[in-house]
Protein backbone atom coordinates (compact mmCIF):
# COMPACT_ATOMS: atom_id res chain seq x y z
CA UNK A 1 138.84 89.12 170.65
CA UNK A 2 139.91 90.68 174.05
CA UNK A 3 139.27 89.44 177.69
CA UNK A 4 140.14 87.50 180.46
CA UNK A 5 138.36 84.89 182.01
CA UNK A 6 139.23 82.18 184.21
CA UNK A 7 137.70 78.45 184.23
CA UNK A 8 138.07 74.78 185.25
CA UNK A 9 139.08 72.38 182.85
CA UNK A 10 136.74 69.06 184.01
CA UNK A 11 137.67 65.80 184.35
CA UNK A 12 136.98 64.81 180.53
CA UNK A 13 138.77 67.16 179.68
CA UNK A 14 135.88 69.88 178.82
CA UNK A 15 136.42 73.62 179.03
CA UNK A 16 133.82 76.00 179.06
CA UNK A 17 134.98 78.95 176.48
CA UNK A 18 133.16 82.42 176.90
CA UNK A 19 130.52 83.26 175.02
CA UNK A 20 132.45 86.67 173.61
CA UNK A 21 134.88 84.70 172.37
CA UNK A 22 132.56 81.85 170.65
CA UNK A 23 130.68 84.59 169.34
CA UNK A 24 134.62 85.58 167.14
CA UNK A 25 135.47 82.27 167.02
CA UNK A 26 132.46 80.56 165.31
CA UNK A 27 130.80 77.41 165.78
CA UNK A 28 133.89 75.80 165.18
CA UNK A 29 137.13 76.18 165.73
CA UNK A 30 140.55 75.06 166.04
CA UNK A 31 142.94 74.28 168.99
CA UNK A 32 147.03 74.30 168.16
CA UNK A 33 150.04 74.60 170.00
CA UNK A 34 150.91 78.09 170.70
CA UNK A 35 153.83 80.22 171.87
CA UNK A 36 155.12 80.76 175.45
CA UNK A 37 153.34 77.21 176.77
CA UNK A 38 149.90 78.15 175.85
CA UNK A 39 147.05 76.89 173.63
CA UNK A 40 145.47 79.02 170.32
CA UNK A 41 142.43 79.16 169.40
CA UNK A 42 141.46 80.26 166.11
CA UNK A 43 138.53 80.86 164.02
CA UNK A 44 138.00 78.64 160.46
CA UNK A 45 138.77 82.34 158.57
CA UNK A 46 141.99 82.64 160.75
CA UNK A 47 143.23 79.37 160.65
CA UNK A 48 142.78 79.08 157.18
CA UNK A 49 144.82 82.86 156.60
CA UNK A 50 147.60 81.14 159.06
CA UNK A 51 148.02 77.75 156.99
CA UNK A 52 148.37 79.32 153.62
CA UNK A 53 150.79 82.41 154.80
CA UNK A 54 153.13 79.06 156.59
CA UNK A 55 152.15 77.04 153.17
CA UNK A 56 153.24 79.66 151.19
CA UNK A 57 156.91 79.78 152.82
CA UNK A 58 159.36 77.88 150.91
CA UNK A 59 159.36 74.58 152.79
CA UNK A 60 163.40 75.25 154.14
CA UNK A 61 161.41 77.53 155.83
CA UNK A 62 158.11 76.32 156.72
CA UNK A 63 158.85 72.93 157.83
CA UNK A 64 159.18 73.68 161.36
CA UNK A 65 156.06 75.67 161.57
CA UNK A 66 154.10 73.24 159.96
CA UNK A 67 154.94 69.88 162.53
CA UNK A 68 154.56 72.89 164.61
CA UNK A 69 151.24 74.13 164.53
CA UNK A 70 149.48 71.36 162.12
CA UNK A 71 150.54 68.12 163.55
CA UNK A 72 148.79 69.30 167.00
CA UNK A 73 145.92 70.89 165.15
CA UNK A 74 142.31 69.56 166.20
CA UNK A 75 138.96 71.36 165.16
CA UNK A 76 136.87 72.06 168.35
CA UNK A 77 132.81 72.86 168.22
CA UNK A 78 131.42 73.83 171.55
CA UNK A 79 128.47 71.66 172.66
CA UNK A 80 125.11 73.20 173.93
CA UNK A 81 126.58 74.28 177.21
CA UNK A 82 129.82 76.23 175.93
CA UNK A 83 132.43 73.56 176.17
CA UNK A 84 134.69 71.81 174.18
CA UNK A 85 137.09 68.98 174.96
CA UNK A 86 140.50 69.80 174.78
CA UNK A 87 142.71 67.34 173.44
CA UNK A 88 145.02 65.26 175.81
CA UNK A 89 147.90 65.83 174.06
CA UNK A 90 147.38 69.45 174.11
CA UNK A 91 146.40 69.85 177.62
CA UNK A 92 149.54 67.97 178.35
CA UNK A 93 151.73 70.56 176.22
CA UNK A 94 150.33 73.67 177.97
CA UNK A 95 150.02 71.82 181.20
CA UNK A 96 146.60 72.64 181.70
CA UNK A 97 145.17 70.04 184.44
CA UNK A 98 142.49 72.42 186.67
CA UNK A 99 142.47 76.29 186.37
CA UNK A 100 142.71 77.76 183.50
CA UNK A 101 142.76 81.48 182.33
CA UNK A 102 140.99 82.22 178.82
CA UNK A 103 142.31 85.06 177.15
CA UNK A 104 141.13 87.17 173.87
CA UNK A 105 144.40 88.84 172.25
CA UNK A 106 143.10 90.12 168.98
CA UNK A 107 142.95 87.72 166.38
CA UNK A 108 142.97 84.94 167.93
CA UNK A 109 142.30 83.08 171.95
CA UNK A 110 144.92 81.61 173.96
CA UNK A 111 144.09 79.21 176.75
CA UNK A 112 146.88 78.83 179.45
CA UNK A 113 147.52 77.16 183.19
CA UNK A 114 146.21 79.59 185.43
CA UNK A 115 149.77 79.62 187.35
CA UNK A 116 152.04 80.03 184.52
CA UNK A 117 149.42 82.93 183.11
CA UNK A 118 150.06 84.60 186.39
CA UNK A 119 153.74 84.25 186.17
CA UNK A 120 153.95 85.32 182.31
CA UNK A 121 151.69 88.23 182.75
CA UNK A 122 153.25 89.31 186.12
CA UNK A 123 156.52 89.84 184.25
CA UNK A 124 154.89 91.71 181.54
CA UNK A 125 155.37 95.63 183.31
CA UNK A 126 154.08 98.96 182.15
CA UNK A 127 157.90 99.96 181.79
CA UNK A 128 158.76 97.02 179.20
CA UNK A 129 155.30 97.26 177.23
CA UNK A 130 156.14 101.37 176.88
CA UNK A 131 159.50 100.24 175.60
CA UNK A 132 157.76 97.94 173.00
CA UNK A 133 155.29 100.54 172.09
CA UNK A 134 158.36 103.22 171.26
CA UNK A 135 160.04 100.46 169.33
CA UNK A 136 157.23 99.48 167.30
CA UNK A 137 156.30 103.30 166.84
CA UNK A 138 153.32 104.03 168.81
């Protein structure tokens, strides 16, 4: 998955998700807590790889990932017109109340508040990713 892409969330909640990234996430889907105040998105396959790598942890270490990621899990299915609802309690988390930006970062989608994308991303320059390209060997 790869892209940008910036919506509304609507007053139900509803969010229209790109049809490049239905088309790698499936007909359904699920919605979790992610990292840095965002939403993922992952595809059945994915989510299923995810829970039984954390599952597989002894649970001295898996504990927090679990209430992590599973207690705000919910399985999402896009209706006819793209959109799915999002969750109150995860729009809450990731503060997502109007504009949002939709993102595709390989394996899985992130969904995040337009203003703190902006801010996150903003800080992210060429200088720092060429540092973590070095450090990771490439």
């Amino acid at each position: 998955m790869r892209g940008e892409y910036q919506h509304n969330i609507d007053a139900k909640g509803r969010l229209f998700i790109p049809a490049k990234l239905r088309e790698s996430l499936g007909s359904a889907f699920v919605a979790t807590k992610g990292l840095d105040g965002c939403l993922f998105l992952y595809s059945m396959q994915a989510w299923s790889v995810l829970e039984d790598k954390i599952n597989g942890l002894p649970m001295s270490k898996s504990r927090d990932l679990q209430r992590f990621f599973f207690s705000s899990a919910a399985d999402c299915a896009p209706d006819a017109q793209g959109r799915v609802v999002i969750p109150q309690n995860l729009r809450q988390y990731a503060g997502l109340t109007k504009e949002v930006t939709v993102i595709g970062v390989s394996g899985r989608a992130e969904i995040w508040d337009t203003g703190r994308w902006l801010q996150y991303s903003g800080a992210l320059t060429p200088e720092a990713v060429a540092q973590a390209m070095e450090e990771l060997g490439f």
